[in-house]
N, C-alpha and C. Protein backbone atom coordinates (compact mmCIF):
# COMPACT_ATOMS: atom_id res chain seq x y z
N UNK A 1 90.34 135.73 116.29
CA UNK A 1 88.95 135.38 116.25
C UNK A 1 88.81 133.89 115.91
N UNK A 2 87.73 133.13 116.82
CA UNK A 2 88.01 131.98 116.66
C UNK A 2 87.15 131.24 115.35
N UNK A 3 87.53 130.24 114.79
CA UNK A 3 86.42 129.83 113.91
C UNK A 3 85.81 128.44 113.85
N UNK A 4 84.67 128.90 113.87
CA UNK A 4 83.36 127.79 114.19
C UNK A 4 82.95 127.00 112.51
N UNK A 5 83.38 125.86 112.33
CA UNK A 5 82.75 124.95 111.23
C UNK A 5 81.69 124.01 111.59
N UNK A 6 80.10 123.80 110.51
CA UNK A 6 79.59 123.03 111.01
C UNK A 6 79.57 122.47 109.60
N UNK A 7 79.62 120.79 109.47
CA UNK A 7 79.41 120.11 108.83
C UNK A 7 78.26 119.22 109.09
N UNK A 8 77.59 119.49 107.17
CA UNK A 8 77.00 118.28 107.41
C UNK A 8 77.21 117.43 106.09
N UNK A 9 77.17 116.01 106.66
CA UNK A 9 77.70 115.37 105.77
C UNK A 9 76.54 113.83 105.51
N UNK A 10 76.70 113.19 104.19
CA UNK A 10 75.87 112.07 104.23
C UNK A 10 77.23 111.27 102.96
N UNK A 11 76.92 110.45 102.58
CA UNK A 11 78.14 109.25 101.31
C UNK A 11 78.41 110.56 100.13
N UNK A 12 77.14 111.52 99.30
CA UNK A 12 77.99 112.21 98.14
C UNK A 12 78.34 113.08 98.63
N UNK A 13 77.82 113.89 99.00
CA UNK A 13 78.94 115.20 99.66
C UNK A 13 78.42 115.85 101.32
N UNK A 14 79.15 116.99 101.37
CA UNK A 14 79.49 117.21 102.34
C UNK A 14 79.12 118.80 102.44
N UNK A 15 78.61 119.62 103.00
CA UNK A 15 77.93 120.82 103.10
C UNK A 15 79.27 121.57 104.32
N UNK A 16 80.01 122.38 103.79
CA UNK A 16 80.74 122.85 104.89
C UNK A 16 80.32 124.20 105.25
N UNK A 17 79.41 124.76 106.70
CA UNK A 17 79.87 126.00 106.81
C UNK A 17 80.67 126.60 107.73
N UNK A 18 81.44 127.89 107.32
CA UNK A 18 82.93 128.16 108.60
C UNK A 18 81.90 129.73 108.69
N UNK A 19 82.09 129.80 109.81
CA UNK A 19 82.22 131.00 110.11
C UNK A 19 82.88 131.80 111.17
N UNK A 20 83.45 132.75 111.00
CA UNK A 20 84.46 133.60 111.65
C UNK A 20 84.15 134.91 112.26
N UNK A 21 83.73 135.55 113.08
CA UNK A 21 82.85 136.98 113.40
C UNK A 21 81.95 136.92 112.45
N UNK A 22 81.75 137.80 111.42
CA UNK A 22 80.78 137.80 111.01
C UNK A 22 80.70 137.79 109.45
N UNK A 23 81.67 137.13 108.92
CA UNK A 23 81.77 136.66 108.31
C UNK A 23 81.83 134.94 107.75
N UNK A 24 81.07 134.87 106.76
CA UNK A 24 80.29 133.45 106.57
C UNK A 24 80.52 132.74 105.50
N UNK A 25 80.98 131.44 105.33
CA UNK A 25 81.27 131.17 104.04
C UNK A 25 80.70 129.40 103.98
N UNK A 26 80.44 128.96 102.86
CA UNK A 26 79.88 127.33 102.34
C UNK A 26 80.31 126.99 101.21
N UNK A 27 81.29 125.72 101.76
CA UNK A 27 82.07 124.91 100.87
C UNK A 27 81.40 123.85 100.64
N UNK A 28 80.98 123.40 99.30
CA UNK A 28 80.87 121.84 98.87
C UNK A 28 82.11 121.16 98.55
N UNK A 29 81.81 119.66 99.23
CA UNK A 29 82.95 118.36 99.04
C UNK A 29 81.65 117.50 98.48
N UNK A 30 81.92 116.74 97.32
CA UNK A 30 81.35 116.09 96.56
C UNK A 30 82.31 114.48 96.67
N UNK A 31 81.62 113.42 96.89
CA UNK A 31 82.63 112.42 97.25
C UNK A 31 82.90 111.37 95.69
N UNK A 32 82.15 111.54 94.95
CA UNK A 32 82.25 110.97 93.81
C UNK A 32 82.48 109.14 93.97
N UNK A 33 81.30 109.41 95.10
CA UNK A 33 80.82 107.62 95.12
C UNK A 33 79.64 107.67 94.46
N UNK A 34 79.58 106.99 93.37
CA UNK A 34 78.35 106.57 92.76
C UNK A 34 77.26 105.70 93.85
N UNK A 35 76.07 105.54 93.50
CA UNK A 35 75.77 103.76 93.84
C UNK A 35 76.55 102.38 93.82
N UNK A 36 75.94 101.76 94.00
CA UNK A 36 76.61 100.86 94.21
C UNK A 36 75.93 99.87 92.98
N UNK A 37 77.33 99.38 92.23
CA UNK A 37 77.00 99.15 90.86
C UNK A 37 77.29 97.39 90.87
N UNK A 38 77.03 96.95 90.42
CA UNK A 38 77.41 95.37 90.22
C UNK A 38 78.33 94.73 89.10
N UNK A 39 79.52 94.48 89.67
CA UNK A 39 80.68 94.39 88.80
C UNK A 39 80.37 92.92 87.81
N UNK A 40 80.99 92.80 87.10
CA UNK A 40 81.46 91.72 86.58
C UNK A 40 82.61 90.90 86.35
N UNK A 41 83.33 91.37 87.02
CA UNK A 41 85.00 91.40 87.39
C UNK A 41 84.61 89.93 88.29
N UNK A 42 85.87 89.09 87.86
CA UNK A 42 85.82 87.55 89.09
C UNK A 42 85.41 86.41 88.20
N UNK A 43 85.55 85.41 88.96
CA UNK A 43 85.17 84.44 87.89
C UNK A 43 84.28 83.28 88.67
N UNK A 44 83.59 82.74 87.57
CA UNK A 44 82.58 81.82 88.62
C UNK A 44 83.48 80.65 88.54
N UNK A 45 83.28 79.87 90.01
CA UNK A 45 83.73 78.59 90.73
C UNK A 45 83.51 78.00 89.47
N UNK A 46 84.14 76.48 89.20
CA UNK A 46 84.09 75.33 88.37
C UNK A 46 83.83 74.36 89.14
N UNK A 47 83.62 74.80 90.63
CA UNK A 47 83.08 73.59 91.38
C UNK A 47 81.44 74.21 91.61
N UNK A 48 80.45 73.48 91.83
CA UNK A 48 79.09 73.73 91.54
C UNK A 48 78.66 74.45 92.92
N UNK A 49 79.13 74.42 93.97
CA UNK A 49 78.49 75.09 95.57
C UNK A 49 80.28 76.20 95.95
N UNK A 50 81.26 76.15 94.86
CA UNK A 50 82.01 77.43 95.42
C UNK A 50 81.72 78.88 94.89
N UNK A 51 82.72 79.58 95.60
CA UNK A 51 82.38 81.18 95.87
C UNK A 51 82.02 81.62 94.26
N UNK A 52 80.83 82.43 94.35
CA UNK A 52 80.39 82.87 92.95
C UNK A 52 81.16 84.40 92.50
N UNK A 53 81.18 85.20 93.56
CA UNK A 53 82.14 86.41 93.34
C UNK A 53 82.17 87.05 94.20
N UNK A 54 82.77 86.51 95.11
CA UNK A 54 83.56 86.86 96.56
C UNK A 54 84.84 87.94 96.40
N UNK A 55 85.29 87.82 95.33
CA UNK A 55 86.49 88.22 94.51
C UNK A 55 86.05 89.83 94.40
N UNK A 56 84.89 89.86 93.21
CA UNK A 56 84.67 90.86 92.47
C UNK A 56 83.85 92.05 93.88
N UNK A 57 83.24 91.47 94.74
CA UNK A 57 82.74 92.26 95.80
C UNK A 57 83.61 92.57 96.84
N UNK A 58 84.72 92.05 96.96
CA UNK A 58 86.01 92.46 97.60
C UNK A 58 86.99 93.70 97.08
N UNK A 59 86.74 93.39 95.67
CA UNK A 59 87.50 94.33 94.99
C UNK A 59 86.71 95.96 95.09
N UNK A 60 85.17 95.64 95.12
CA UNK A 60 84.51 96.59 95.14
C UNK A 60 84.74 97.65 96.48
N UNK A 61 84.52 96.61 97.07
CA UNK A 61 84.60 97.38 99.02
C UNK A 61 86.10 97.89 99.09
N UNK A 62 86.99 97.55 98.59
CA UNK A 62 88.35 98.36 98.54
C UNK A 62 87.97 99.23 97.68
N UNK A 63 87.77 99.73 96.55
CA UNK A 63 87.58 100.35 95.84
C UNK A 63 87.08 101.67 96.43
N UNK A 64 85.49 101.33 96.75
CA UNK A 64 84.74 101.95 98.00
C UNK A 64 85.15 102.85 98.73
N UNK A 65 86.06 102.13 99.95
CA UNK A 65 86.78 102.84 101.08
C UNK A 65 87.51 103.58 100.76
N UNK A 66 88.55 103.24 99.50
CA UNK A 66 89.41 104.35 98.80
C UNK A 66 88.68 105.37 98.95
N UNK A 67 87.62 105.74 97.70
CA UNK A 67 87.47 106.82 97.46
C UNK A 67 86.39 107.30 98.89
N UNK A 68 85.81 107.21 99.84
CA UNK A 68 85.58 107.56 100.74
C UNK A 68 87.19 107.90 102.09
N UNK A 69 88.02 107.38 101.61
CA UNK A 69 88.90 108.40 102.38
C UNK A 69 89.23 109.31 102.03
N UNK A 70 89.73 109.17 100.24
CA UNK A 70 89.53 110.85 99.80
C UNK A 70 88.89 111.65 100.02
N UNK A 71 87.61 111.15 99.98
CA UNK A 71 86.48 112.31 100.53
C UNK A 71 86.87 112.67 101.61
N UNK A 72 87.11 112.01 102.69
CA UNK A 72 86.84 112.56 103.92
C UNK A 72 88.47 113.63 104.25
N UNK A 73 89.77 113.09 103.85
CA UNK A 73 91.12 113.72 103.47
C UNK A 73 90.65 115.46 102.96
N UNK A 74 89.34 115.34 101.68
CA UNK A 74 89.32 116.81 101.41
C UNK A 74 88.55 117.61 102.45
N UNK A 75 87.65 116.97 103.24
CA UNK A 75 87.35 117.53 104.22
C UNK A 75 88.28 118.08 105.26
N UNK A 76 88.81 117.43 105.68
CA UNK A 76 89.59 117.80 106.47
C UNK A 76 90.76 118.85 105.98
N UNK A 77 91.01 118.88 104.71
CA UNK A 77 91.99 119.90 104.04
C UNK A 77 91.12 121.33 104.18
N UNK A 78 90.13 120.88 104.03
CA UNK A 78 88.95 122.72 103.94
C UNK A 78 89.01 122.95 105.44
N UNK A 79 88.86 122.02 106.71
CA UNK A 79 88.41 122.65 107.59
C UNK A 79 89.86 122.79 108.72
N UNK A 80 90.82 122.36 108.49
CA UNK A 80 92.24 122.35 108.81
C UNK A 80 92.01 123.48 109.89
N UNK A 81 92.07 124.97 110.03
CA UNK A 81 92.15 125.66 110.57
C UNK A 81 90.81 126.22 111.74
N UNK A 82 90.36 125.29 111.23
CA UNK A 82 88.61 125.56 112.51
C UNK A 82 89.38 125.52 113.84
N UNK A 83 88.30 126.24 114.91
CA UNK A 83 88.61 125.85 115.92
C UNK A 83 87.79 125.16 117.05
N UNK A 84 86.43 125.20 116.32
CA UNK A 84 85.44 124.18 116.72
C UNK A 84 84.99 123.49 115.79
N UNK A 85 84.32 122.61 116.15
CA UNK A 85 83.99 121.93 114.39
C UNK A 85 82.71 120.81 114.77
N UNK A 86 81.46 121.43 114.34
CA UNK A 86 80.22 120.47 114.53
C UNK A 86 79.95 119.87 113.47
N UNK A 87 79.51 118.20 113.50
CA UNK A 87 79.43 117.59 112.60
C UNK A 87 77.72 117.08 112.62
N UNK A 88 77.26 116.71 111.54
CA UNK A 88 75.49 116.61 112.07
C UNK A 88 75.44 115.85 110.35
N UNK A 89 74.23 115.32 110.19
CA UNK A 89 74.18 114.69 108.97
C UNK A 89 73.55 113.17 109.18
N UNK A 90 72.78 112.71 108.22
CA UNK A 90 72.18 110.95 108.09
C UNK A 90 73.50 110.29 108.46
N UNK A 91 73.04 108.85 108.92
CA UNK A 91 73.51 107.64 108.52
C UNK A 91 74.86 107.46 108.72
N UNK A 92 76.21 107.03 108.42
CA UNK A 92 77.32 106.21 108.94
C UNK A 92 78.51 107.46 108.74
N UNK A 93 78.20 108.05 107.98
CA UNK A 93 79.32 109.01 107.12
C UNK A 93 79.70 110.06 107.93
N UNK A 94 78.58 110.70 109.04
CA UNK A 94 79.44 111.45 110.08
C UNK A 94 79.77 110.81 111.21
N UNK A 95 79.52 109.51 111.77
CA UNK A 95 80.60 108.94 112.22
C UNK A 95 82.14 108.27 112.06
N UNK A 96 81.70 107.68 110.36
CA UNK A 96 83.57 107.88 109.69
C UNK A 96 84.15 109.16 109.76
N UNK A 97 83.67 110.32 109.44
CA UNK A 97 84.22 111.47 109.34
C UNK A 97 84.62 112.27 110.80
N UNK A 98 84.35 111.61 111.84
CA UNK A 98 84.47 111.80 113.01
C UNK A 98 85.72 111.16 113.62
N UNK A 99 85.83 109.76 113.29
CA UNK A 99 86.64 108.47 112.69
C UNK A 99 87.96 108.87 112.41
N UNK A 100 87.91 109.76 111.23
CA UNK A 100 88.85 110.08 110.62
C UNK A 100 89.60 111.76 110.89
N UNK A 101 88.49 111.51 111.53
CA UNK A 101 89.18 113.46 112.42
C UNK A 101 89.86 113.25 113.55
N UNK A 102 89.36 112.42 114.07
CA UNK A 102 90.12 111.53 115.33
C UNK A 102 91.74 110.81 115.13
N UNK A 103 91.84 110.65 114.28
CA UNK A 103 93.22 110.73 113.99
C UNK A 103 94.25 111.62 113.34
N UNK A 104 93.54 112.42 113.46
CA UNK A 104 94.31 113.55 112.99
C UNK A 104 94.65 114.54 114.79
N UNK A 105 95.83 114.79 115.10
CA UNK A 105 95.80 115.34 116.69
C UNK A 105 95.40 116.32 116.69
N UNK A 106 95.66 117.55 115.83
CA UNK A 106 95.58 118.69 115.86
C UNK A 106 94.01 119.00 115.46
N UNK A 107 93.00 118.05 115.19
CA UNK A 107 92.01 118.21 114.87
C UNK A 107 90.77 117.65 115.84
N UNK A 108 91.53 116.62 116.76
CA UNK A 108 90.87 115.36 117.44
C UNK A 108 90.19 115.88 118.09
N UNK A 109 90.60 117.11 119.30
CA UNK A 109 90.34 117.89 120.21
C UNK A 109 89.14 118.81 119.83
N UNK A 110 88.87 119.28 118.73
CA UNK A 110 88.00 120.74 118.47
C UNK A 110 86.18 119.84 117.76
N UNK A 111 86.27 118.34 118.08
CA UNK A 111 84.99 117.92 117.24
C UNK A 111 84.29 118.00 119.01
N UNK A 112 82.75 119.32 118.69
CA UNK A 112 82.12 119.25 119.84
C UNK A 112 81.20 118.52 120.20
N UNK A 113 80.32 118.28 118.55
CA UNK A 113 78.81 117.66 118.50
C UNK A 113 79.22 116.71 117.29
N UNK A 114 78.15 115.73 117.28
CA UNK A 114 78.58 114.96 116.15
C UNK A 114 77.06 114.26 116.93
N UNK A 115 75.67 114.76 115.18
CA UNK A 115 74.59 114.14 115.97
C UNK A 115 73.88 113.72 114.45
N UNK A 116 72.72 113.28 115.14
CA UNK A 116 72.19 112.57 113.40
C UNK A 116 71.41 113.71 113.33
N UNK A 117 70.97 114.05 111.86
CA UNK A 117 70.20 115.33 111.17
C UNK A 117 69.78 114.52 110.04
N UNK A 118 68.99 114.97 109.57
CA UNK A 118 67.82 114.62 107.85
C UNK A 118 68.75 115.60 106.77
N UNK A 119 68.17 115.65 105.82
CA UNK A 119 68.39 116.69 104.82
C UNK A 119 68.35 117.68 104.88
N UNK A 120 69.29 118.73 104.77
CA UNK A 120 68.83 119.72 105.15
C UNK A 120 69.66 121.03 103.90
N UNK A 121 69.13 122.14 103.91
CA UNK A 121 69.74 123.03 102.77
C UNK A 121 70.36 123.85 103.23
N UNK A 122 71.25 124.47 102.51
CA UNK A 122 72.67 125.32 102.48
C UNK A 122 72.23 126.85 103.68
N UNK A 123 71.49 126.94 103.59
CA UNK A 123 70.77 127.90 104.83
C UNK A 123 70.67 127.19 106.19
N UNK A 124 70.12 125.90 106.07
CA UNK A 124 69.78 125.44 107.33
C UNK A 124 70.29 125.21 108.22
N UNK A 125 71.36 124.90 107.56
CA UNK A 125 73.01 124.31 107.72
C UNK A 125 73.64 125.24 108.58
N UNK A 126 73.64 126.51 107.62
CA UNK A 126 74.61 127.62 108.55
C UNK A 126 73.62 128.47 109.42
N UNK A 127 72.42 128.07 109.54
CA UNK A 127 71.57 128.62 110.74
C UNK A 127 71.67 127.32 111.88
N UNK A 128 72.10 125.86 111.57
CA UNK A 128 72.09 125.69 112.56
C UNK A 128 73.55 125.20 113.16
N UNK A 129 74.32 126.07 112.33
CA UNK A 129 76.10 126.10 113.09
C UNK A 129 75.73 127.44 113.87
N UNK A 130 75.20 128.66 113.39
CA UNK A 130 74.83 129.62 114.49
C UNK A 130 74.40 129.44 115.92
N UNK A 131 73.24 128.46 115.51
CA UNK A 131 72.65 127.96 116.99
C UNK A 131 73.77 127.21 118.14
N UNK A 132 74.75 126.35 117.21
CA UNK A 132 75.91 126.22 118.01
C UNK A 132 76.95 126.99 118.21
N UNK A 133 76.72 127.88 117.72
CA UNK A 133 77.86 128.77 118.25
C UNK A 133 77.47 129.30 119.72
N UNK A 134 76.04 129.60 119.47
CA UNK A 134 75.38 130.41 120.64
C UNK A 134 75.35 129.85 121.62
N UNK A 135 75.21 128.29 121.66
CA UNK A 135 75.24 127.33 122.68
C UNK A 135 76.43 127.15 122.94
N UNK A 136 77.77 127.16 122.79
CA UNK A 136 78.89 126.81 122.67
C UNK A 136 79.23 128.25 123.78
N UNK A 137 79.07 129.50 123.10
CA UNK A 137 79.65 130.42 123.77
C UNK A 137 78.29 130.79 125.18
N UNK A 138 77.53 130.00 125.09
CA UNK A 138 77.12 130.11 126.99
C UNK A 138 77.92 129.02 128.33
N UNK A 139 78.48 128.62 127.44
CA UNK A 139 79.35 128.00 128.02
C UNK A 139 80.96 128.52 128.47
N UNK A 140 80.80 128.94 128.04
CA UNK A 140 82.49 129.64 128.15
C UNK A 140 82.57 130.83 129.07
């Protein structure tokens, strides 16, 4: 029996639902990116027009990406065994996560949809991985 995951995802977490015949299940991935905070790390120029903290906002954006690959690494550890896999969600994070499924081979192949969505709740979610399932299997 094959299994259908739909994700939705935005920067803190990630709403996973799998479902398999008729059985249904919803995983949270929590990415444990705060806001975005303003360091104090770096040091100011001693010349009067050089870099003020080019340093400390560099350090940040590595920082950043780190823990947004973790995030996206545990995603992909929960949904490992899908055999379709719709992605839906605001803003940049389901196209990294798309990004990052794409390099994975065994995973590259099974991403069907990958579209923008609002907010949406733990019901809505797995009512509207249903709707793709239904659309998915008029196809076949």
């Amino acid at each position: 029996m094959k299994k259908f995951v739909g994700i939705w995802i935005d920067q803190k977490k990630a709403i996973i639902a799998s479902i398999r015949g008729e059985r249904e299940k919803i995983n949270i991935v929590r990415s444990n990116l705060g806001g975005r905070h303003r360091s104090h790390i770096g040091k100011k120029s001693s010349t009067p027009y050089g870099p003020q903290e080019g340093y400390a906002e560099q350090k940040e954006e590595i920082r950043r990406k780190r823990i947004l690959q973790h995030y996206f690494d545990e995603i992909i550890t929960c949904i490992r065994d899908a055999d379709h896999i719709f992605i839906f969600g605001p803003a940049e994070a389901r196209i990294h996560l798309g990004t990052a499924l794409k390099k994975h081979k065994q995973l590259a192949h099974k991403i069907l949809i990958n579209e923008p969505s609002g907010e949406m709740s733990e019901r809505q979610i797995m009512g509207k991985t249903r709707e793709y399932i239904k659309r998915k299997k008029q196809f076949l």
